[in-house]
Protein backbone atom coordinates (compact mmCIF):
# COMPACT_ATOMS: atom_id res chain seq x y z
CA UNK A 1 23.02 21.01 227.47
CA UNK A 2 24.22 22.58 224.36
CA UNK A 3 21.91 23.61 221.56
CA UNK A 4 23.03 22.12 218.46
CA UNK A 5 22.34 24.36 215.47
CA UNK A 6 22.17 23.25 211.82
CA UNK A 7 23.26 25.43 208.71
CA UNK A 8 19.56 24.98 207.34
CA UNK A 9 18.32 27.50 210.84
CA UNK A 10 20.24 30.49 209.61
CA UNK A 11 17.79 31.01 207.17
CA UNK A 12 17.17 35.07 208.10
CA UNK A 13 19.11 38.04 206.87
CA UNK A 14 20.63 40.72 209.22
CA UNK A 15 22.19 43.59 208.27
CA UNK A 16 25.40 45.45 210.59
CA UNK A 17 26.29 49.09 210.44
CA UNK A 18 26.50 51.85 211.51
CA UNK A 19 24.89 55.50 211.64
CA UNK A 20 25.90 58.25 209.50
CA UNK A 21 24.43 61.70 209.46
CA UNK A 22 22.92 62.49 206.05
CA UNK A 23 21.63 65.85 204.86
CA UNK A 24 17.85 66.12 204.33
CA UNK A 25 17.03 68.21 200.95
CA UNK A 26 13.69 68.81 202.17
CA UNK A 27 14.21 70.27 205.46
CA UNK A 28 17.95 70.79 205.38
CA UNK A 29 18.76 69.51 208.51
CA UNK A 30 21.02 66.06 209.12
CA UNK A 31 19.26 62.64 209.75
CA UNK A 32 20.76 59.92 210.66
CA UNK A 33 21.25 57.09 208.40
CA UNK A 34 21.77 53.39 208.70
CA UNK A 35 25.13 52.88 206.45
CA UNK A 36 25.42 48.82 206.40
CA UNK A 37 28.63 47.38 206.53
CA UNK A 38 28.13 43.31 207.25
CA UNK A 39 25.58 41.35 206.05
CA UNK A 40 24.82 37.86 207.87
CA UNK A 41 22.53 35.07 207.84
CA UNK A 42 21.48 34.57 211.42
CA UNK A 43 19.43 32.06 212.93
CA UNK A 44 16.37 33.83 215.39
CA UNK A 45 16.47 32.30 219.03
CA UNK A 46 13.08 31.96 220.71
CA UNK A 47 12.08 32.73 224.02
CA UNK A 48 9.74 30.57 225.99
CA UNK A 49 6.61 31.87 227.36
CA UNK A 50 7.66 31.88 230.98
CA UNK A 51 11.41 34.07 229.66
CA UNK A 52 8.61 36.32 227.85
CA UNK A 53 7.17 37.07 231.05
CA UNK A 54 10.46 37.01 233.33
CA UNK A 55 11.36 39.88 231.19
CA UNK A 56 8.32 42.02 230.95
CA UNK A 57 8.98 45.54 232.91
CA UNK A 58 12.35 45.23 232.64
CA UNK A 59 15.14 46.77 230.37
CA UNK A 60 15.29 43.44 228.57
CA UNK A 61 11.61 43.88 227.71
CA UNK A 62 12.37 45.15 224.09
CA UNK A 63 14.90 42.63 223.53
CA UNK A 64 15.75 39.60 220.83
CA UNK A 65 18.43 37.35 220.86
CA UNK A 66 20.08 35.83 217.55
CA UNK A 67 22.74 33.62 216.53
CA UNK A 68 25.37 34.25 214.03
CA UNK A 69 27.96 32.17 213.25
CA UNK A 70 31.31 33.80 214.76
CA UNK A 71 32.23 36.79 213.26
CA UNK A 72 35.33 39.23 214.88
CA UNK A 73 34.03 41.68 213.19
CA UNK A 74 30.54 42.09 215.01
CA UNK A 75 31.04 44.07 218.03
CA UNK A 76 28.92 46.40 220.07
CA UNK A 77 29.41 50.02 218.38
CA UNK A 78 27.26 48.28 215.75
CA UNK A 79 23.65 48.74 214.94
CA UNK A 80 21.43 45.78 213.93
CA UNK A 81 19.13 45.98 211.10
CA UNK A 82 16.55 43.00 211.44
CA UNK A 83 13.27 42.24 210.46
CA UNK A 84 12.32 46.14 209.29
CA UNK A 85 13.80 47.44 212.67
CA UNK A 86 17.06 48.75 213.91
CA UNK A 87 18.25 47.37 217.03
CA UNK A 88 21.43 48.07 219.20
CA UNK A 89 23.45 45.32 220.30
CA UNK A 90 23.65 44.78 224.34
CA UNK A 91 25.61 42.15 224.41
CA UNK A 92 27.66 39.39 222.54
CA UNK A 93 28.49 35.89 224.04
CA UNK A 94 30.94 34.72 221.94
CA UNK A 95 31.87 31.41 221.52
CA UNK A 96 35.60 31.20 222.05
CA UNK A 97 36.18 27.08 222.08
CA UNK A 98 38.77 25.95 219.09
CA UNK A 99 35.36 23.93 217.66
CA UNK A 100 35.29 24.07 213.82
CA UNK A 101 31.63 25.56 213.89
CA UNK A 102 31.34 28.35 216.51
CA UNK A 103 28.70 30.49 217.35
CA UNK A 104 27.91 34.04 218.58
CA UNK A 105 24.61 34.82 220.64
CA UNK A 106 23.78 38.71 220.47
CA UNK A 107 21.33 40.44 222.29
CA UNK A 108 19.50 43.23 220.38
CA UNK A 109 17.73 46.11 222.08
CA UNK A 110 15.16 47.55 219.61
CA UNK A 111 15.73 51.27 218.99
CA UNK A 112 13.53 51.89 215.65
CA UNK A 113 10.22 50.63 215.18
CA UNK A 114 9.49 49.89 211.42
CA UNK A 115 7.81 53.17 209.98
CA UNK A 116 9.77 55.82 212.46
């Protein structure tokens, strides 16, 4: 069964990038910096309770998975910034059909918390 999504469920806000080292002035030493570079509306896919479970203790345990609509220029050297945390993106399953409306669903591994 396909999911059909409508243009009203891409109501969140995702930003791409990538990371730059910036110099601190405080310390002097180089941070690194989330430089965006695409900014999407996405729509958030949910997991059911038992997929919350399946993936508890795994390396999918800090894991989301959104939808954007498809994009060429979202590949995996890009960070994710989502929801006031930075996530890396594991995987992309692009949707390659000649459809007018296609879709991408991207896996995000969380690598900041919101605060670090």
């Amino acid at each position: 069964m396909v999911r059909r999504i409508l243009p009203s469920q891409f109501n969140r806000v995702a930003q791409f990038g990538t990371l730059s080292s910036t110099e601190n002035p405080n310390t002097g030493s180089y941070d690194p910096t989330f430089v965006p570079q695409i900014v999407l509306h996405v729509c958030p896919s949910k997991r059911s309770i038992t997929q919350q479970y399946q993936v508890m203790g795994t390396t999918l345990e800090d894991t989301i998975v959104i939808i954007i609509r498809h994009n060429p220029k979202v590949n995996k050297s890009l960070q994710v910034s989502y929801g006031g945390q930075r996530y890396a993106i594991l995987d992309i399953s692009q949707d390659d059909s000649f459809n007018i409306n296609t879709y991408d669903y991207l896996t995000l591994k969380l690598t900041e918390k919101a605060g670090s």
